[in-house]
C-alpha atoms as a PDB file:
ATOM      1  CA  UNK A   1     -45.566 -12.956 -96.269  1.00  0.00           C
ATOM      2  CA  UNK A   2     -42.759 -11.090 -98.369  1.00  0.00           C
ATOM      3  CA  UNK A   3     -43.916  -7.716 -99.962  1.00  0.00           C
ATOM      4  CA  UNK A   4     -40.665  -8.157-102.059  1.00  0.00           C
ATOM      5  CA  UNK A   5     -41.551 -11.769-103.270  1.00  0.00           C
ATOM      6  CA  UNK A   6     -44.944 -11.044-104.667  1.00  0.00           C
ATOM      7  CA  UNK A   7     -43.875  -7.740-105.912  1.00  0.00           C
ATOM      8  CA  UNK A   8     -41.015  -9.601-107.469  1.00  0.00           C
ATOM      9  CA  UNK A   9     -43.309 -12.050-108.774  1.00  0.00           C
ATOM     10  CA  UNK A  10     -46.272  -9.737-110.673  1.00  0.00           C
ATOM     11  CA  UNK A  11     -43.078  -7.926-112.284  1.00  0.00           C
ATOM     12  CA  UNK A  12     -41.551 -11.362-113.404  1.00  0.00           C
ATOM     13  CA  UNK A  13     -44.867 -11.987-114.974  1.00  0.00           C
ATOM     14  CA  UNK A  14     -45.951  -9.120-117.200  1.00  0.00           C
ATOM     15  CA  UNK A  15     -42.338  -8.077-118.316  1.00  0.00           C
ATOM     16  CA  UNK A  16     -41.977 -11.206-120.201  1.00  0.00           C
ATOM     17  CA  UNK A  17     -44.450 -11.748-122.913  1.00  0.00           C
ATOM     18  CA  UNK A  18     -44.542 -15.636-123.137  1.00  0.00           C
ATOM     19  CA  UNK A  19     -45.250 -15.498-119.136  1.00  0.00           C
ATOM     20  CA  UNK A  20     -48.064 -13.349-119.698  1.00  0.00           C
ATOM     21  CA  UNK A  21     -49.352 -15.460-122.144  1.00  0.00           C
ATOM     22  CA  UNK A  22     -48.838 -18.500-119.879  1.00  0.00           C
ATOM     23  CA  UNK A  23     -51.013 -16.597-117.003  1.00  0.00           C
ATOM     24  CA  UNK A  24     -53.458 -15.302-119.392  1.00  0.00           C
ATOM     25  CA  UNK A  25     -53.868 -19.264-119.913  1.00  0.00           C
ATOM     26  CA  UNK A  26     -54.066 -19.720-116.212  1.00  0.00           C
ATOM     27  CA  UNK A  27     -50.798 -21.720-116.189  1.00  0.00           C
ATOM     28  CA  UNK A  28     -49.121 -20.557-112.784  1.00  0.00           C
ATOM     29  CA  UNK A  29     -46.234 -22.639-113.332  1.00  0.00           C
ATOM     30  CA  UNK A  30     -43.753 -18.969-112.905  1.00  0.00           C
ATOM     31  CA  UNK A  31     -45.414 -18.952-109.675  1.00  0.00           C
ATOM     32  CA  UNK A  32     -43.130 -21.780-107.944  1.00  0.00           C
ATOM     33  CA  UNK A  33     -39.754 -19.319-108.355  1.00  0.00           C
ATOM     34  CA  UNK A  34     -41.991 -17.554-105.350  1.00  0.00           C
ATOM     35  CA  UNK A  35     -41.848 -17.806-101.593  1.00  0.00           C
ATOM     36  CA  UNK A  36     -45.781 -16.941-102.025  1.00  0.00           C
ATOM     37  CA  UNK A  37     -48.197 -17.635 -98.751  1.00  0.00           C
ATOM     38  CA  UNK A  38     -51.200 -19.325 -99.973  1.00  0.00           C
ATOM     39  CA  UNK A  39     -52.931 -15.719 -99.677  1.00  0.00           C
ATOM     40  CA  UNK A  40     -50.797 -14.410-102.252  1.00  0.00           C
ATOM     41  CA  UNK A  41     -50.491 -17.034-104.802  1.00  0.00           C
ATOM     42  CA  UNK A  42     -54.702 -17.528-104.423  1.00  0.00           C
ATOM     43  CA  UNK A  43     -54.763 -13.527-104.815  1.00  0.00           C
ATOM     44  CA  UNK A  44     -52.713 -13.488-107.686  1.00  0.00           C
ATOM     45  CA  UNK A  45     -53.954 -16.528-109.544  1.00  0.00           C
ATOM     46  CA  UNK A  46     -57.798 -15.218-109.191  1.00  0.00           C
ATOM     47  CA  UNK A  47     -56.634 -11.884-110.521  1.00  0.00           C
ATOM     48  CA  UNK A  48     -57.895 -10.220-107.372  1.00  0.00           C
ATOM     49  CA  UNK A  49     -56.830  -7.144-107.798  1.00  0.00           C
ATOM     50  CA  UNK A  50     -58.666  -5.177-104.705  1.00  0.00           C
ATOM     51  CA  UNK A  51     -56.562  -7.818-102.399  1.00  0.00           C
ATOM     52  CA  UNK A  52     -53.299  -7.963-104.117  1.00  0.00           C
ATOM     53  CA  UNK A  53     -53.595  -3.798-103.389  1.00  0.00           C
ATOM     54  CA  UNK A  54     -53.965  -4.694 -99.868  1.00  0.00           C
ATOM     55  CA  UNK A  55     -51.008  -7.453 -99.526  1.00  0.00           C
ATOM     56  CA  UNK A  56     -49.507  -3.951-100.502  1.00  0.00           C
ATOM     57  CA  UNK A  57     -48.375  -4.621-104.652  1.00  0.00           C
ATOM     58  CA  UNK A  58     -46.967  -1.432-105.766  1.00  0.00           C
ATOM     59  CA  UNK A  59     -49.230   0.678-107.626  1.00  0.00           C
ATOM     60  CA  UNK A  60     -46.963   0.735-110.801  1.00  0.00           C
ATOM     61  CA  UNK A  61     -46.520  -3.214-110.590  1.00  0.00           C
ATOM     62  CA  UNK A  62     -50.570  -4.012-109.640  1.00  0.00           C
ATOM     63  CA  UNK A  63     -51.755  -1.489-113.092  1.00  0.00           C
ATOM     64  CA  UNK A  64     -49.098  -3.045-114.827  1.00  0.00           C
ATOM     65  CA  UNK A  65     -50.555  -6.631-114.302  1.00  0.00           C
ATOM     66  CA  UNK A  66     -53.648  -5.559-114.987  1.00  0.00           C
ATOM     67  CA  UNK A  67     -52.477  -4.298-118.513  1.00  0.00           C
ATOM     68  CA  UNK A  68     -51.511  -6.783-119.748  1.00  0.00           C
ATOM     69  CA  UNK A  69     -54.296  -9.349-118.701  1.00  0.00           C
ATOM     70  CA  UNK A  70     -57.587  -6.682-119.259  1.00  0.00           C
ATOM     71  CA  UNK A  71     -58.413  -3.409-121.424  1.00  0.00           C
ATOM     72  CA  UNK A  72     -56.931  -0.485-119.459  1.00  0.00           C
ATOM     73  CA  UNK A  73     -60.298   0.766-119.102  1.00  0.00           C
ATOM     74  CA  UNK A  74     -60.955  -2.293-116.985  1.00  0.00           C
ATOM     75  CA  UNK A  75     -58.681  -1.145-114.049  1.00  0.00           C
ATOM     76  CA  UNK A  76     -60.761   2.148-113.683  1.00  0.00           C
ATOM     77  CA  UNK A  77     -63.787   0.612-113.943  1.00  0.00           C
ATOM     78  CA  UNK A  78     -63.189  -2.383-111.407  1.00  0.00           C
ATOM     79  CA  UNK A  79     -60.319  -1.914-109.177  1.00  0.00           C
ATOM     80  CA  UNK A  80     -60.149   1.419-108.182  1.00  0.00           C
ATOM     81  CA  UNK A  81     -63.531   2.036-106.996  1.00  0.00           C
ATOM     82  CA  UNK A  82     -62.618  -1.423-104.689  1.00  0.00           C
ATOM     83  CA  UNK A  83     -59.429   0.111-103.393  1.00  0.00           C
ATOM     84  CA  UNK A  84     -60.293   3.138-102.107  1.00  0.00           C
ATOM     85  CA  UNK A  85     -60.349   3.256 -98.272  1.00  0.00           C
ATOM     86  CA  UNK A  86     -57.817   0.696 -98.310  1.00  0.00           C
ATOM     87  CA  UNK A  87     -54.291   0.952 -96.784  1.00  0.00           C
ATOM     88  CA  UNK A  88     -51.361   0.370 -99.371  1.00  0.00           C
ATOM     89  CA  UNK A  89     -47.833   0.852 -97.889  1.00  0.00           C
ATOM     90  CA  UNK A  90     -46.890   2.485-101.286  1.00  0.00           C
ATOM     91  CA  UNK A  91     -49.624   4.345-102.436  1.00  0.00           C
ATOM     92  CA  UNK A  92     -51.567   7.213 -99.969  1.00  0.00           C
ATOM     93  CA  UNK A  93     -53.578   9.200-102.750  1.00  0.00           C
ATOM     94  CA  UNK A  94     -56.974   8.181-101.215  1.00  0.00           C
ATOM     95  CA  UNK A  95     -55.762   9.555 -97.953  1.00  0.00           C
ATOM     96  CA  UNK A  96     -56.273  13.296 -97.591  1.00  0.00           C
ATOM     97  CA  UNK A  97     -52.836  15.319 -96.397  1.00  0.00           C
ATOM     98  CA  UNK A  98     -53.750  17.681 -93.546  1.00  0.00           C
ATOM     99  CA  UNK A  99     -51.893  20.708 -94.925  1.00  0.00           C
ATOM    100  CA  UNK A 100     -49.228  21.634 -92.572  1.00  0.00           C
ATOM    101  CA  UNK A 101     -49.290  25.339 -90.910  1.00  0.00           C
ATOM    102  CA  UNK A 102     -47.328  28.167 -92.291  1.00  0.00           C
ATOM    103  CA  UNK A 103     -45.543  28.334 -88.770  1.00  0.00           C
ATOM    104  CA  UNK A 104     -44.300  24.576 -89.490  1.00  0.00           C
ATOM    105  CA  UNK A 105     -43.464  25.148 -92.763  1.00  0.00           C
ATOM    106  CA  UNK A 106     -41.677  28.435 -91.859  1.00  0.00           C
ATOM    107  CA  UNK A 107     -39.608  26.668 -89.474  1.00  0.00           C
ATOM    108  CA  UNK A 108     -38.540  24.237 -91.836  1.00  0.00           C
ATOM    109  CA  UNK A 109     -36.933  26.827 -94.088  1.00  0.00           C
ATOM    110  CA  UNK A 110     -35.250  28.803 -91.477  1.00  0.00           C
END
């Protein structure tokens, strides 16, 4: 599995209009420039958005995607509800930050 490949590949996909329109149409023919494991090409060709989080897709990338092929609403509604809880190597927002002690941050500063 390469992070970078199926990061590389969602960004190939909805920067270029006439590939989004070709995935929007379910033609995954952009997905052979890939080294994609089976996991990630089935992932990204059933639009599962709640998995593609967890192969770790950066957040900007995965909403990005998700633009282009649904209303933005959609993403709110469906994905991030599902992705809560789950670990993304980019994204920690749905883990809570212990706040460190004054005495750590004091000795930071000195």
């Amino acid at each position: 599995m390469s992070v970078y490949e199926l990061n590389r590949a969602i960004h190939h996909i909805y920067i270029d209009r006439e590939r989004t329109y070709a995935f929007r149409r379910e033609d995954y023919a952009v997905l052979e420039r890939f080294d994609l494991t089976s996991e990630e090409r089935q992932a990204l060709t059933g639009r599962d958005f709640p998995k593609l989080w967890s192969l770790h897709v950066h957040p900007v990338l995965l909403f990005h995607l998700s633009a282009v092929l649904n209303p933005r609403e959609w993403y709110i509604q469906n994905v991030v509800p599902k992705i809560q809880g789950v670990p993304n190597m980019w994204y920690d927002y749905y883990e809570p930050q212990s706040p460190q002690p004054a005495a750590e941050e004091s000795a930071k500063t000195a």
